[in-house]
C-alpha atoms as a PDB file:
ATOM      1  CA  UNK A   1       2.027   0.875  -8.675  1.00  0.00           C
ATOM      2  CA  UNK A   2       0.769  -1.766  -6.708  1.00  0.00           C
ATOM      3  CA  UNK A   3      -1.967  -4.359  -7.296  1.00  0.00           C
ATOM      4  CA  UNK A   4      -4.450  -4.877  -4.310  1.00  0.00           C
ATOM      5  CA  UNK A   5      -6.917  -8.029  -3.616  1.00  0.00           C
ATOM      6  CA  UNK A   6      -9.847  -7.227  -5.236  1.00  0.00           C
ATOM      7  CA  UNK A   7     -12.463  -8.544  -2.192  1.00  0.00           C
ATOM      8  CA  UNK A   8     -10.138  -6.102   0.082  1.00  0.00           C
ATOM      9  CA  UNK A   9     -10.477  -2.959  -2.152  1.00  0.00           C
ATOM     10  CA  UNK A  10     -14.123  -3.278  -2.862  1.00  0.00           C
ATOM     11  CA  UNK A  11     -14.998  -3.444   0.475  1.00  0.00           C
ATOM     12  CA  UNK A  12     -13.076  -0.342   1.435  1.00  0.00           C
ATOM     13  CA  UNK A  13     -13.600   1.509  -1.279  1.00  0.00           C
ATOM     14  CA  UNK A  14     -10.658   1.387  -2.843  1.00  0.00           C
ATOM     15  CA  UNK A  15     -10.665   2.395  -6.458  1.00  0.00           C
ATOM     16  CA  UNK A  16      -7.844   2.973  -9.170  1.00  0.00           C
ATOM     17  CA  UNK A  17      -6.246   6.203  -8.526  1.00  0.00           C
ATOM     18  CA  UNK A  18      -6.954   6.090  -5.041  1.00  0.00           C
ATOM     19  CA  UNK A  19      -4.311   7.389  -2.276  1.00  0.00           C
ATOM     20  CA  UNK A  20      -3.615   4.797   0.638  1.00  0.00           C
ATOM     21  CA  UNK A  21      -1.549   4.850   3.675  1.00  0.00           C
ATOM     22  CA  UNK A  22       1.452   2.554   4.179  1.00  0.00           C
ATOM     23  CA  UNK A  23       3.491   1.793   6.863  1.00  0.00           C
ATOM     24  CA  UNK A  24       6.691  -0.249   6.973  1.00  0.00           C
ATOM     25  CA  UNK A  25       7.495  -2.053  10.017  1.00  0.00           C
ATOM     26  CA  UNK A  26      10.466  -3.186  11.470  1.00  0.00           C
ATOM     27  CA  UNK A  27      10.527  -6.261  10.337  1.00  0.00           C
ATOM     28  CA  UNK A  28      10.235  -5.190   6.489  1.00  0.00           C
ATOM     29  CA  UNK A  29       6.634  -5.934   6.320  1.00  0.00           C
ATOM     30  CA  UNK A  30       3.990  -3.322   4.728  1.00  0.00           C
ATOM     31  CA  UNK A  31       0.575  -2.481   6.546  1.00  0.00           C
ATOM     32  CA  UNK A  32      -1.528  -0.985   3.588  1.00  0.00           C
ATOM     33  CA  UNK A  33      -4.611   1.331   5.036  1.00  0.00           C
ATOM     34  CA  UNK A  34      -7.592   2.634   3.045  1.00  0.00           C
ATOM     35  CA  UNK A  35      -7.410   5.585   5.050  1.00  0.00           C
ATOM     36  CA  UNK A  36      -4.825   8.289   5.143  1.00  0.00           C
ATOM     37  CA  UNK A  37      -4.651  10.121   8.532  1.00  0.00           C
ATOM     38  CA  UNK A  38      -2.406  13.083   7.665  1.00  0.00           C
ATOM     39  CA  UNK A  39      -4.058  15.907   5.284  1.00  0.00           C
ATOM     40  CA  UNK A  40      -1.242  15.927   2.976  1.00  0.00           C
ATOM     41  CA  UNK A  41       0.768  12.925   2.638  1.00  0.00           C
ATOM     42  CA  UNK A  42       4.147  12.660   1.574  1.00  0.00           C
ATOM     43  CA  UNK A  43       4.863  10.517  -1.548  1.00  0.00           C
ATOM     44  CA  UNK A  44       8.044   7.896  -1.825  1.00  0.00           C
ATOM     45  CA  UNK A  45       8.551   5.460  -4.358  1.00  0.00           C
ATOM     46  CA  UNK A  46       9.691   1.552  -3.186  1.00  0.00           C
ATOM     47  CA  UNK A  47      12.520  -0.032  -5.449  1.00  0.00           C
ATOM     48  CA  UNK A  48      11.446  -3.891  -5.345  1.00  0.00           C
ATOM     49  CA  UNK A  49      13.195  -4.783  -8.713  1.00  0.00           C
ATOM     50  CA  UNK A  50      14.630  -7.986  -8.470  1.00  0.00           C
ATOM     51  CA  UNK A  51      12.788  -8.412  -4.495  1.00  0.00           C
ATOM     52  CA  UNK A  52      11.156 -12.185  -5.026  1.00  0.00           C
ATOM     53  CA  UNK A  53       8.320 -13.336  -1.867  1.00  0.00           C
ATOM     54  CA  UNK A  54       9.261 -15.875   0.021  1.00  0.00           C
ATOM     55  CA  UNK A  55       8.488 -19.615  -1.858  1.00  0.00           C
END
């Protein structure tokens, strides 16, 4: 589960329940799309127990 600004999801139409498309790049960050490309995407779960942001 992952929370999403509200501002961002309301203006794409983002509801709960709603499937989005993430990408991972190189350097670890996510790229979260309203949109996913691919009729049936696959599903995988990210461990961040015990991950903290930076300060």
């Amino acid at each position: 589960m992952v929370s999403l600004p509200k501002r961002w999801a309301d203006r794409v139409s983002v509801t709960n329940g709603t499937n989005v498309g993430i990408t991972i790049r190189p350097d670890g960050t996510l790229i979260i799309t309203p949109d996913i490309s691919s009729p049936s995407p696959s599903k995988k779960q990210l461990d961040v127990t015990g991950k903290h942001g930076e300060p």
